[in-house]
N, C-alpha and C. Protein backbone atom coordinates (compact mmCIF):
# COMPACT_ATOMS: atom_id res chain seq x y z
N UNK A 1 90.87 103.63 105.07
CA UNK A 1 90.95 102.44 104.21
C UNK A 1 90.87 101.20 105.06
N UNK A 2 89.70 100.24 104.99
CA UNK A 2 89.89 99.41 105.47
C UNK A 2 90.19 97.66 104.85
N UNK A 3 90.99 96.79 105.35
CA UNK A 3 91.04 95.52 104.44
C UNK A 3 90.95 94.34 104.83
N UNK A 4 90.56 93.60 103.97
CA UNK A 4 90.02 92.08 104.50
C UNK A 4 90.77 91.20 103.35
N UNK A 5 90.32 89.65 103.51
CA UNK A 5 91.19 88.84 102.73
C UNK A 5 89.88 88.66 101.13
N UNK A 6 89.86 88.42 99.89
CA UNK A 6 89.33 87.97 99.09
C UNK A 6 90.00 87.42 98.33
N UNK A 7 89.29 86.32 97.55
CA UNK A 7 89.72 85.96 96.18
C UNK A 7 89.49 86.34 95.35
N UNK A 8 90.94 86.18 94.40
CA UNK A 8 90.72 86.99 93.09
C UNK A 8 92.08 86.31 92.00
N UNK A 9 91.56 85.73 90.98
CA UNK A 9 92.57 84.56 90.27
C UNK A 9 93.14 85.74 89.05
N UNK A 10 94.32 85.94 89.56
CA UNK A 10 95.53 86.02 89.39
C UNK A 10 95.13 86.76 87.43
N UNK A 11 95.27 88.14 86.99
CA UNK A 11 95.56 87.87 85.33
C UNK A 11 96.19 87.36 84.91
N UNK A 12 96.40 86.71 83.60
CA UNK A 12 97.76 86.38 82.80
C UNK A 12 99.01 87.38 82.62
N UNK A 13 98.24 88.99 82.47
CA UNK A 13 99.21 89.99 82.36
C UNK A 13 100.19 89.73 83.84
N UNK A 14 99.66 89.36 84.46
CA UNK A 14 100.51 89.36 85.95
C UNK A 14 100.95 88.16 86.30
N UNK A 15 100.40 87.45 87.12
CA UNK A 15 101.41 86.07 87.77
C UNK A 15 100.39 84.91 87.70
N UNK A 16 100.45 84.41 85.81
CA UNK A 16 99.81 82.98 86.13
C UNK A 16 100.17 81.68 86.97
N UNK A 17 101.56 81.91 87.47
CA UNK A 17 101.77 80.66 87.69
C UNK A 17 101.86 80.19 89.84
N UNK A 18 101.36 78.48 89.94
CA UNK A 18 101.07 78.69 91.22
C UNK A 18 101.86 79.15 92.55
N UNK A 19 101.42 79.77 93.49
CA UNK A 19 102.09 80.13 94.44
C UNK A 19 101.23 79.57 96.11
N UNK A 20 101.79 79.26 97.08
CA UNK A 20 100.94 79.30 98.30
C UNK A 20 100.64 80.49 98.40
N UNK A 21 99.03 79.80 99.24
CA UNK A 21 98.05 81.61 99.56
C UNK A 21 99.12 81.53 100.70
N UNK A 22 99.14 82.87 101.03
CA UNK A 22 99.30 83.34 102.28
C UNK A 22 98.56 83.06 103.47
N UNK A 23 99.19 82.48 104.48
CA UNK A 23 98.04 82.21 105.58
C UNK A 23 97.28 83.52 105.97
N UNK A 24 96.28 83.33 107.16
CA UNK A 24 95.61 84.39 107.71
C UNK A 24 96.40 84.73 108.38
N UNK A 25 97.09 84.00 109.15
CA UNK A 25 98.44 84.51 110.60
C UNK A 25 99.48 84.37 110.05
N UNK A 26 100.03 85.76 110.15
CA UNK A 26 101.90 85.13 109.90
C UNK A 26 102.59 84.19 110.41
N UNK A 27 103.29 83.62 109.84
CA UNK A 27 103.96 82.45 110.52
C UNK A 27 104.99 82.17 109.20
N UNK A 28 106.03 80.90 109.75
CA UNK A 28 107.15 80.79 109.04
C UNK A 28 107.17 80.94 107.83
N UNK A 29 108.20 81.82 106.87
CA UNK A 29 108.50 81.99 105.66
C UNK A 29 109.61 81.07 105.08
N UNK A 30 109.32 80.72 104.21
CA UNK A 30 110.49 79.92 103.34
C UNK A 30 110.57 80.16 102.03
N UNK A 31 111.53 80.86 101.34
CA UNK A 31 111.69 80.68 100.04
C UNK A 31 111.39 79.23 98.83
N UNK A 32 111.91 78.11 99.99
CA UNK A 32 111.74 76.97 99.03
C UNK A 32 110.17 76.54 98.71
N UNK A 33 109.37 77.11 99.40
CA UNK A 33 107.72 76.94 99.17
C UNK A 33 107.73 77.23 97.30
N UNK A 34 108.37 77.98 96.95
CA UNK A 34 108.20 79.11 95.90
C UNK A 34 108.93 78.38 95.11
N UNK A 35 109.03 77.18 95.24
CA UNK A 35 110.29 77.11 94.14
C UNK A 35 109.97 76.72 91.99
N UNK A 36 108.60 76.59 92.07
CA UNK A 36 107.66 75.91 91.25
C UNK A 36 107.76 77.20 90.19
N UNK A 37 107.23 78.40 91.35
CA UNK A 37 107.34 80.22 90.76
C UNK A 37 108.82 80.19 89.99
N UNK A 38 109.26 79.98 90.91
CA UNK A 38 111.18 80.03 90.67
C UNK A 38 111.46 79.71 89.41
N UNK A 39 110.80 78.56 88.81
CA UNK A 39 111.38 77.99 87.56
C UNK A 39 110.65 78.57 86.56
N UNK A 40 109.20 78.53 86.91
CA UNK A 40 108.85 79.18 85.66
C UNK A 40 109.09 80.75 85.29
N UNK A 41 109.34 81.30 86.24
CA UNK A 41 109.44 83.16 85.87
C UNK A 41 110.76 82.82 85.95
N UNK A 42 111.62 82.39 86.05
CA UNK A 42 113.44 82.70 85.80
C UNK A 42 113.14 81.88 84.52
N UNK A 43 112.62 81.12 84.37
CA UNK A 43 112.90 80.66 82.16
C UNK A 43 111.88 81.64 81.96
N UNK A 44 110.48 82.35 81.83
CA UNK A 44 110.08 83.32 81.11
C UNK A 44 111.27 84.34 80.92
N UNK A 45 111.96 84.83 82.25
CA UNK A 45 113.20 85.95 82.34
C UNK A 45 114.07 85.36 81.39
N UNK A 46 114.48 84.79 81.42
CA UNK A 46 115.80 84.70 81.03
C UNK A 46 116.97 84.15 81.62
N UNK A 47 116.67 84.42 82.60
CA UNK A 47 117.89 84.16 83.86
C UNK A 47 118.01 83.11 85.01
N UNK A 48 119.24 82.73 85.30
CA UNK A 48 119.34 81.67 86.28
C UNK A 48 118.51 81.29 87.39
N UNK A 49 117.46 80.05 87.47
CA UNK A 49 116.83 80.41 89.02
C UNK A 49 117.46 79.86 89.76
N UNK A 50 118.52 79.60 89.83
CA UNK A 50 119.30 79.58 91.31
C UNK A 50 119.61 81.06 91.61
N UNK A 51 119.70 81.86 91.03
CA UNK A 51 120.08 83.51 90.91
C UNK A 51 118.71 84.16 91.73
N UNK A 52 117.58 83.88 91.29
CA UNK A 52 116.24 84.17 92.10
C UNK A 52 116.06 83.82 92.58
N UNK A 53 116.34 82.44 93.17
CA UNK A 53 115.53 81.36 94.55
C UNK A 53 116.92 82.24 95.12
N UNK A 54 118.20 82.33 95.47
CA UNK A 54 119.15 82.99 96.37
C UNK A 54 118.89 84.55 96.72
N UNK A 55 118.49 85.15 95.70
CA UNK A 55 117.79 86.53 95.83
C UNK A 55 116.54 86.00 97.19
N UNK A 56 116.11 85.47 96.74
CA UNK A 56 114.91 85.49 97.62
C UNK A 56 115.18 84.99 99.06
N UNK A 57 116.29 84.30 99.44
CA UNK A 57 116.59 84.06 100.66
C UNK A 57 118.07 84.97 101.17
N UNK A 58 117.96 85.77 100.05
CA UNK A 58 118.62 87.44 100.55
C UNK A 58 117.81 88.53 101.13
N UNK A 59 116.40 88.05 100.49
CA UNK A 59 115.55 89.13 100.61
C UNK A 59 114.30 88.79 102.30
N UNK A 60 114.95 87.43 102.54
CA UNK A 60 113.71 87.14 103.34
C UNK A 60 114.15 87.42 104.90
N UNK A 61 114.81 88.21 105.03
CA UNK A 61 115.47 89.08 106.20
C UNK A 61 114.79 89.53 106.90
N UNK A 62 112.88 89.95 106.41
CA UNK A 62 112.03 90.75 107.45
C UNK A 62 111.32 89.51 107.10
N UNK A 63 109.62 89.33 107.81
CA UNK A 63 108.72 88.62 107.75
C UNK A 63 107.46 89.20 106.59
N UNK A 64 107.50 87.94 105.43
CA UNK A 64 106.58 88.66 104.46
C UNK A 64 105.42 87.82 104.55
N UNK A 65 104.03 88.37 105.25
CA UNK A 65 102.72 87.85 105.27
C UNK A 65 102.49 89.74 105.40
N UNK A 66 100.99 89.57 104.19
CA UNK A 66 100.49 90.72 103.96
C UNK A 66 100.08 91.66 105.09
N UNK A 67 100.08 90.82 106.00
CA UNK A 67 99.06 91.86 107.17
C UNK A 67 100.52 92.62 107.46
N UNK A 68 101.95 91.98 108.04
CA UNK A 68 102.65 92.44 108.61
C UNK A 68 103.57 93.32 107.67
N UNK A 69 103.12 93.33 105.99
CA UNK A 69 104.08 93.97 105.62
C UNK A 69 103.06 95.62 105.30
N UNK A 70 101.59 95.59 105.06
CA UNK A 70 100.34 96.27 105.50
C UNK A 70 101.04 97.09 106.62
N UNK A 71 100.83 96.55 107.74
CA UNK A 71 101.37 97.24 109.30
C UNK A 71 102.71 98.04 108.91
N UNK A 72 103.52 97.58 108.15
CA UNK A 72 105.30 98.00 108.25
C UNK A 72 104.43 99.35 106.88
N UNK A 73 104.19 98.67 105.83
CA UNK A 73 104.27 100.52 105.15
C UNK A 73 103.53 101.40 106.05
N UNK A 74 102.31 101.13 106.51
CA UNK A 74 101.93 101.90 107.06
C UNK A 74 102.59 102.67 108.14
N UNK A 75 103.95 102.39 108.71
CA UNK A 75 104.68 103.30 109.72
C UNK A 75 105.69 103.67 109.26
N UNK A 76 106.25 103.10 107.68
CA UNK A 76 106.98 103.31 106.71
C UNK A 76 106.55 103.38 105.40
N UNK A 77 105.91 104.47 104.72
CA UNK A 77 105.22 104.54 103.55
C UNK A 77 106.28 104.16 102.26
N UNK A 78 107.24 104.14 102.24
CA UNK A 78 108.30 103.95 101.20
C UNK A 78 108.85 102.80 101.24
N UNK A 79 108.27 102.00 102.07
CA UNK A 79 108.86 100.55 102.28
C UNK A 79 108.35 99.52 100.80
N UNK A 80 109.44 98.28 101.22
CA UNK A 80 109.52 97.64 100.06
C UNK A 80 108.71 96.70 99.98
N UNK A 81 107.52 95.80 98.94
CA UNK A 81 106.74 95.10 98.82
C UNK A 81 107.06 93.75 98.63
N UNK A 82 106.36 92.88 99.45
CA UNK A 82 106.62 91.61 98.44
C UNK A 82 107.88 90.60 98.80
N UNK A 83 107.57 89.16 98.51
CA UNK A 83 109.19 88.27 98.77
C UNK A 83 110.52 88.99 98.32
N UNK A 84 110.23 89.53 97.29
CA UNK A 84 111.39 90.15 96.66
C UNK A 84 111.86 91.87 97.14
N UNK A 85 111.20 91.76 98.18
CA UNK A 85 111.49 93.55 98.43
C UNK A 85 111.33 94.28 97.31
N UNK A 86 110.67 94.78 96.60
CA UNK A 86 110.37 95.84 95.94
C UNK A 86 110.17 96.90 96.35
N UNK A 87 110.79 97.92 95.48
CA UNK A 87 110.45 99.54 95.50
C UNK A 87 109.26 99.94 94.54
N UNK A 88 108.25 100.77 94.73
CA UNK A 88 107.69 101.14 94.30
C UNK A 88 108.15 101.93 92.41
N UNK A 89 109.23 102.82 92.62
CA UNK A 89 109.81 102.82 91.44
C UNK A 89 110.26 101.78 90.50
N UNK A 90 111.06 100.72 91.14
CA UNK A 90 111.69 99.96 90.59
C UNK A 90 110.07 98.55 89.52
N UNK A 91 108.94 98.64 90.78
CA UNK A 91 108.39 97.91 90.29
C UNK A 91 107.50 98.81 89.53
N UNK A 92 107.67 100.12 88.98
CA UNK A 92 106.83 100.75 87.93
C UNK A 92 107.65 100.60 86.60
N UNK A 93 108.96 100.58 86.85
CA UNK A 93 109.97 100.13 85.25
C UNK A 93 109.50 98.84 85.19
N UNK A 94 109.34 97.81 85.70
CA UNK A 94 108.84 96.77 85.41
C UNK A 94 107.62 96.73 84.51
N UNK A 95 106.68 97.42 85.47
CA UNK A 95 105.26 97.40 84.64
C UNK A 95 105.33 97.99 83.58
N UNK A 96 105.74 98.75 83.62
CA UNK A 96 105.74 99.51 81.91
C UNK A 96 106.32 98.84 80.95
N UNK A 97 107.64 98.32 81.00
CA UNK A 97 108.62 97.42 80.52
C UNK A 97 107.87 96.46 80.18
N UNK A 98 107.28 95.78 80.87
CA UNK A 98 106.39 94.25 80.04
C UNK A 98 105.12 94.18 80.23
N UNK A 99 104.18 95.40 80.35
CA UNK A 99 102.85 95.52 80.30
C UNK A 99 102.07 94.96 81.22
N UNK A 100 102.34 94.84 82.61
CA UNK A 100 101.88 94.33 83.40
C UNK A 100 100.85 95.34 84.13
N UNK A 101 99.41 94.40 84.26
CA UNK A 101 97.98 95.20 84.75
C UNK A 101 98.14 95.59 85.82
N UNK A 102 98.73 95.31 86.89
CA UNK A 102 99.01 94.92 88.41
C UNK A 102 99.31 96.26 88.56
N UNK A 103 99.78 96.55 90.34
CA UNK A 103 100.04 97.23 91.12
C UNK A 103 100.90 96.91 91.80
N UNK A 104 101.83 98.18 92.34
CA UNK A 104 103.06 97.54 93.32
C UNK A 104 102.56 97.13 94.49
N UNK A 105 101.28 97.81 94.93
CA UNK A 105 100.37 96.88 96.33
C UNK A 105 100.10 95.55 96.16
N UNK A 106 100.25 95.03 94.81
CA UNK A 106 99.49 93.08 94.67
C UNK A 106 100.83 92.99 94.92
N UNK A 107 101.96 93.30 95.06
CA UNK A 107 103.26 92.47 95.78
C UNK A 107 103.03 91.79 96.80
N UNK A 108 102.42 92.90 97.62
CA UNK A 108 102.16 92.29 99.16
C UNK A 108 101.49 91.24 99.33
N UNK A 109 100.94 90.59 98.51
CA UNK A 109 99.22 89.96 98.98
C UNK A 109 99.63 88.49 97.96
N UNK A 110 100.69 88.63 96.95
CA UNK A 110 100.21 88.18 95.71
C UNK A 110 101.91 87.20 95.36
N UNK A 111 102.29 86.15 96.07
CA UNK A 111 103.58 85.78 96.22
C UNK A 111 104.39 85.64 94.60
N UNK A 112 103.40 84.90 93.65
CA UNK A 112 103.69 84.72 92.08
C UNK A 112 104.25 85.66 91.66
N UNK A 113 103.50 87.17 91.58
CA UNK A 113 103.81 88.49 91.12
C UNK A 113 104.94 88.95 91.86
N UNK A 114 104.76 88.82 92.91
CA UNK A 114 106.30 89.22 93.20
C UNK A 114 107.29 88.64 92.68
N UNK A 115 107.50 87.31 92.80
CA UNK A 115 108.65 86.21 92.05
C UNK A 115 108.88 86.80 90.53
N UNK A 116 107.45 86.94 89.62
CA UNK A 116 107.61 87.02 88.54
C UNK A 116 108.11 88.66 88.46
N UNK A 117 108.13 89.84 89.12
CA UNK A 117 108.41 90.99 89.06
C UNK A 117 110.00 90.77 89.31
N UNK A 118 109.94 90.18 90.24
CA UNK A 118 111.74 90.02 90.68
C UNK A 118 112.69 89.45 89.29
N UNK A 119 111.77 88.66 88.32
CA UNK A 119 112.74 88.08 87.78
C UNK A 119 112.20 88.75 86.50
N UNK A 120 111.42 89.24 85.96
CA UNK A 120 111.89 90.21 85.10
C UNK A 120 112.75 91.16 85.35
N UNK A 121 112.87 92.10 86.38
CA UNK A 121 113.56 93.03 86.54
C UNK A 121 115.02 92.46 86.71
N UNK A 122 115.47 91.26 86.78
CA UNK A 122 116.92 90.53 86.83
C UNK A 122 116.84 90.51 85.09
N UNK A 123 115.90 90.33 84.43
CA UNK A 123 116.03 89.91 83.21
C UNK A 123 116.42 91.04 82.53
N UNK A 124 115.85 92.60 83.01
CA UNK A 124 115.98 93.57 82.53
C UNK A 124 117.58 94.04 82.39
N UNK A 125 118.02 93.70 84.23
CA UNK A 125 119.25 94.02 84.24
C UNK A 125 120.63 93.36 83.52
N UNK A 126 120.10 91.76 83.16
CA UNK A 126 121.29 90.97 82.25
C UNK A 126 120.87 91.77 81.11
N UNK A 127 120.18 92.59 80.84
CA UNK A 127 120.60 92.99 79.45
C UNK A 127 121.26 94.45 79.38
N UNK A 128 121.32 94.92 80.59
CA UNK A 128 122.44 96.09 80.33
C UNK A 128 123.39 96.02 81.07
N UNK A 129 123.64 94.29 81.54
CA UNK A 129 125.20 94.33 81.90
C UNK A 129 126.18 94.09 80.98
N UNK A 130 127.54 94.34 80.85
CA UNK A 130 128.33 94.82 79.97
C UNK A 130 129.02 93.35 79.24
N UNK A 131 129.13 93.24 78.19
CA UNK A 131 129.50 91.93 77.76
C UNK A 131 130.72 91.47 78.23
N UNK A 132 131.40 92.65 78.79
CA UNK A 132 132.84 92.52 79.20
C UNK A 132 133.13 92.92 81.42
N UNK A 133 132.84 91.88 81.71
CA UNK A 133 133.30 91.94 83.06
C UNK A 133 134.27 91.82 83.92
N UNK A 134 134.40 92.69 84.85
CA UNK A 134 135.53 92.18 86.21
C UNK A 134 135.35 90.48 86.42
N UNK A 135 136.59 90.30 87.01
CA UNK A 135 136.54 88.95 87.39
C UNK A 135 136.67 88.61 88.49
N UNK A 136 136.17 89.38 89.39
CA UNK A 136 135.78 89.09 90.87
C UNK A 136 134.51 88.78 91.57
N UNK A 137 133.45 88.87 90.05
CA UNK A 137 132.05 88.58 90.42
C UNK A 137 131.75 87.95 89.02
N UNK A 138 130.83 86.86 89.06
CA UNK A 138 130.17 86.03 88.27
C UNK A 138 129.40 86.96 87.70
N UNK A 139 128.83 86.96 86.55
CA UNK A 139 127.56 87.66 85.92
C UNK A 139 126.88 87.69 86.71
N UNK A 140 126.30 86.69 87.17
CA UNK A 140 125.31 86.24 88.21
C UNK A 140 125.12 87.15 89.76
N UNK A 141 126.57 87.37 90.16
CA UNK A 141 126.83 88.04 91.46
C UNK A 141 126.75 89.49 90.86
N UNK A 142 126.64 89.53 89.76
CA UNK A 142 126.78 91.12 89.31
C UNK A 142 125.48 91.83 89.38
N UNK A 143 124.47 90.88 88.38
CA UNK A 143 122.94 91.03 88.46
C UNK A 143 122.32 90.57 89.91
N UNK A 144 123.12 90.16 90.98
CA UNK A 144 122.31 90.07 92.29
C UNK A 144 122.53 92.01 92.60
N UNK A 145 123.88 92.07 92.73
CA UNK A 145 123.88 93.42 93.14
C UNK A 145 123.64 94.58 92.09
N UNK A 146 123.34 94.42 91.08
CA UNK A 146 122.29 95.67 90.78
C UNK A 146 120.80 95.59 91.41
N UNK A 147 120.55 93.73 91.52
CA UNK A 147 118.93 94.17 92.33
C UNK A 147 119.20 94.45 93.09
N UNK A 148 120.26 94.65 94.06
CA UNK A 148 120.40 95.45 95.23
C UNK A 148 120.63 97.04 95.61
N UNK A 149 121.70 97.25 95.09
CA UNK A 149 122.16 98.71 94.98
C UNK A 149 121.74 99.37 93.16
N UNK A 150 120.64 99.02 92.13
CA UNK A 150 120.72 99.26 91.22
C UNK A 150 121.48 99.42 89.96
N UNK A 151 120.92 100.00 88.58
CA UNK A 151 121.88 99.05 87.88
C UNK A 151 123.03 100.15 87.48
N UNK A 152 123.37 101.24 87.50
CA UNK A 152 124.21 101.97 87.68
C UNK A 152 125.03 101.45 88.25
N UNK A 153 124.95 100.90 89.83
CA UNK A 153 125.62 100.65 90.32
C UNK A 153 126.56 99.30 90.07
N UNK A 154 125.55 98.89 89.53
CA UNK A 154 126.11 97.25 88.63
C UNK A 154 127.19 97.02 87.68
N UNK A 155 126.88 98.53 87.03
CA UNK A 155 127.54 98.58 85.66
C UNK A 155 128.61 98.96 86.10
N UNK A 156 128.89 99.91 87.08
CA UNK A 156 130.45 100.75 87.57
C UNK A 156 130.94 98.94 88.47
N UNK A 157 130.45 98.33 89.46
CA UNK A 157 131.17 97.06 89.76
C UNK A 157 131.47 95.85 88.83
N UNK A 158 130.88 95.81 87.38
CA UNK A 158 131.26 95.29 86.40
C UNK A 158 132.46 95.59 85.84
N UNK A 159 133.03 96.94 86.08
CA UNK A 159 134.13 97.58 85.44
C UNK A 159 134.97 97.38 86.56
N UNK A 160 134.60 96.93 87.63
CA UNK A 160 135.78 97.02 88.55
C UNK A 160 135.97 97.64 89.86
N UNK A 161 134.84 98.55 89.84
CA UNK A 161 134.82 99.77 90.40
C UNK A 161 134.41 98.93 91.92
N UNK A 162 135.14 99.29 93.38
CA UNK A 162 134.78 98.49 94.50
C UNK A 162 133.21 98.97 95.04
N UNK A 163 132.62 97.75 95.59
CA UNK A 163 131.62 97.41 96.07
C UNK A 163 131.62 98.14 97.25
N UNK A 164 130.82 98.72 97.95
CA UNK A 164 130.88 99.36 99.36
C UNK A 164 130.36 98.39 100.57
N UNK A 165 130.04 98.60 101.82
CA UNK A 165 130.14 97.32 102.68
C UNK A 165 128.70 96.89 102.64
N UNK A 166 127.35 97.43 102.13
CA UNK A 166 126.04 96.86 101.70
C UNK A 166 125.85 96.01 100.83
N UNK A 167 127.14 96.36 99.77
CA UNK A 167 127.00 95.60 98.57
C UNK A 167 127.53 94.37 99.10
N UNK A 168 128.46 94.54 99.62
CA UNK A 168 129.45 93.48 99.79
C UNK A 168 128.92 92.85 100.59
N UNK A 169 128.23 93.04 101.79
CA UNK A 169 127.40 92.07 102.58
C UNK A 169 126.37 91.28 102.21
N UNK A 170 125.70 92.14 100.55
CA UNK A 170 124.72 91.19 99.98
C UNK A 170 125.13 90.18 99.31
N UNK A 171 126.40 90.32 98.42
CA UNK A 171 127.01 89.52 97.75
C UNK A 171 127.38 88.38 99.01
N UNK A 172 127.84 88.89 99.97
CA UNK A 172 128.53 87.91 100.70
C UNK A 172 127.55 86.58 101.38
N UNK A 173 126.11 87.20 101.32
CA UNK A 173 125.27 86.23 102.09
C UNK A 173 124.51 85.60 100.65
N UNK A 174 124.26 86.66 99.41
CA UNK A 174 124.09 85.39 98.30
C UNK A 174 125.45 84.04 98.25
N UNK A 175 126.38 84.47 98.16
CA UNK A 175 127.05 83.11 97.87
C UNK A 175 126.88 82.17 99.08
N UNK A 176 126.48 83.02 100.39
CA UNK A 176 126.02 81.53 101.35
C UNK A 176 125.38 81.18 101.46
N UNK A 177 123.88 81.67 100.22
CA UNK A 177 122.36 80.82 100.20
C UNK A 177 122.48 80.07 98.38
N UNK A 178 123.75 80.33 98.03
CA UNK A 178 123.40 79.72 96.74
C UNK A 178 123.36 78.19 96.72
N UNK A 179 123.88 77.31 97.89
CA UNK A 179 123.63 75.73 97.62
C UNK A 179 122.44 75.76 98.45
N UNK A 180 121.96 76.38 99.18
CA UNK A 180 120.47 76.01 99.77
C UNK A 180 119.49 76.40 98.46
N UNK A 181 119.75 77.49 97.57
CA UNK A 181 119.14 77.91 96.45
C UNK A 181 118.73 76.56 95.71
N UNK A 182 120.22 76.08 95.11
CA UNK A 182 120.25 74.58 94.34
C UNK A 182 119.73 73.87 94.96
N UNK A 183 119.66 73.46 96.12
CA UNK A 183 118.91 72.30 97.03
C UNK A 183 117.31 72.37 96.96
N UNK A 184 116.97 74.04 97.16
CA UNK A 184 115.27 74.02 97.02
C UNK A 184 114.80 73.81 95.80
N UNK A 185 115.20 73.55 94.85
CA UNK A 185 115.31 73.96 93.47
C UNK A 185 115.23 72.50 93.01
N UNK A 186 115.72 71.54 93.68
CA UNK A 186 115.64 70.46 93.27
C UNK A 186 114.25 69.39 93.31
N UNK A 187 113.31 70.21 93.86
CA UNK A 187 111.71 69.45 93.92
C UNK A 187 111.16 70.64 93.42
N UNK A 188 111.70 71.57 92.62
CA UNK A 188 110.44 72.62 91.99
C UNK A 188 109.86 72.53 91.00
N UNK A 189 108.51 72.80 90.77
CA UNK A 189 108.01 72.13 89.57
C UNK A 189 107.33 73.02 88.55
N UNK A 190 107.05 72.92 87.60
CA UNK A 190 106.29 74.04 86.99
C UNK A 190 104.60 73.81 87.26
N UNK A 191 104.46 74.90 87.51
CA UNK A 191 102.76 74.82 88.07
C UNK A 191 101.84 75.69 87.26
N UNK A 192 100.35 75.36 87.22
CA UNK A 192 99.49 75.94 86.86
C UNK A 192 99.06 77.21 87.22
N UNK A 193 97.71 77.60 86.63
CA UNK A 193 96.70 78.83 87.01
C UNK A 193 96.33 78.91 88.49
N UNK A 194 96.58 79.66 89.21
CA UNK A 194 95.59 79.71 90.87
C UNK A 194 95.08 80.68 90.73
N UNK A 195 94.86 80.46 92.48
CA UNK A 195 93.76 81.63 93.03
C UNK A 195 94.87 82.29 94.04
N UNK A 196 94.77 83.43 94.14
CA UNK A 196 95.85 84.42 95.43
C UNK A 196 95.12 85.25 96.11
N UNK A 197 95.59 85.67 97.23
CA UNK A 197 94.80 86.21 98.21
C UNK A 197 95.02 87.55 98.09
N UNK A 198 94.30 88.34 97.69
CA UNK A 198 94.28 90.20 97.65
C UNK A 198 93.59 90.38 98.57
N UNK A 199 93.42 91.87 99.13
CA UNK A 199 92.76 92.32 99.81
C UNK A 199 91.58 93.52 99.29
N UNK A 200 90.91 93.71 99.94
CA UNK A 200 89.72 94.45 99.32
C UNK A 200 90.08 95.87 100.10
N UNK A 201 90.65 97.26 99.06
CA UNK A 201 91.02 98.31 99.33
C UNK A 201 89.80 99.49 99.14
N UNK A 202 89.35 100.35 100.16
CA UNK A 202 87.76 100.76 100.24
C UNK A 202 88.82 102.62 100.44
């Protein structure tokens, strides 16, 4: 299989709204680039985008430019796609769930779709969290850690049930990106139709 960079504008079924292309060379990542994505797929979701812009600077722990995340499955085939770390499973309940044309490979390549995958699947999970919660985590901190440890796992720490030290380390570094969250959030805008950079798979 070999791949190169092309254009290819984005379906509606997938991620109309704008995102930066990805450079040719990796180089610095920032969640707040994204913040335009941020607003519009957390109001399509449902859900808080300070909740997704903080997800996303939970998630930006490895370096996401397509070539290097290309290189990483390839020595790790089960690895996760995309700003938002995705699983291949997790982003097939998605697609099915809201009819999306895409592939869990346009994560990599395709920054919108990821944002907008991340925040349906938060949207999915506020709806089977329990109307009745512990009070040691915000709704909000609840639906970070089901996108983390899943929503099983969400639903038993909603009831109370203790967090183990993964969970607890994710929770612990969302609440220390949630005012940088609010801060990027404060020049984000809602944006139009683009163009995103895929690659041509032979």
């Amino acid at each position: 299989m070999t791949e190169g960079p092309t254009d290819h504008v984005a379906g509606k079924a997938c991620a109309p709204a704008e995102a930066p292309k990805p450079s040719l060379r990796p180089g610095k990542y920032d969640p707040a680039d994204y913040a335009g994505c941020v607003l519009t797929y957390a109001a399509e979701a449902g859900i808080s985008p300070t909740l997704l812009m903080a997800i996303l600077h939970n998630e930006a722990y490895k370096p996401h430019h397509p070539l290097l995340e290309w290189l990483w499955q390839r020595w790790k085939p089960k690895a996760s796609f995309g700003l938002g770390n995705m699983h291949e499973a997790t982003f097939e309940q998605v697609r099915r769930a809201h009819g999306l044309s895409c592939r869990w490979k346009d994560l990599r390549d395709d920054p919108a779709l990821a944002i907008r995958a991340a925040a349906l699947h938060l949207g999915d999970l506020q709806r089977g969290l329990p109307a009745r919660t512990t009070r040691s985590c915000t709704r909000d901190e609840l639906l970070a850690l089901g996108y983390n440890a899943g929503e099983r796992n969400m639903r038993l720490f909603a009831q109370g049930f203790p967090a183990g030290p993964m969970a607890r380390s994710y929770l612990r570094r969302l609440r220390e990106n949630w005012r940088r969250a609010e801060q990027d959030l404060q020049c984000g805008t809602f944006e139009q139709p683009t163009t995103v950079v895929r690659p041509v798979e032979q």
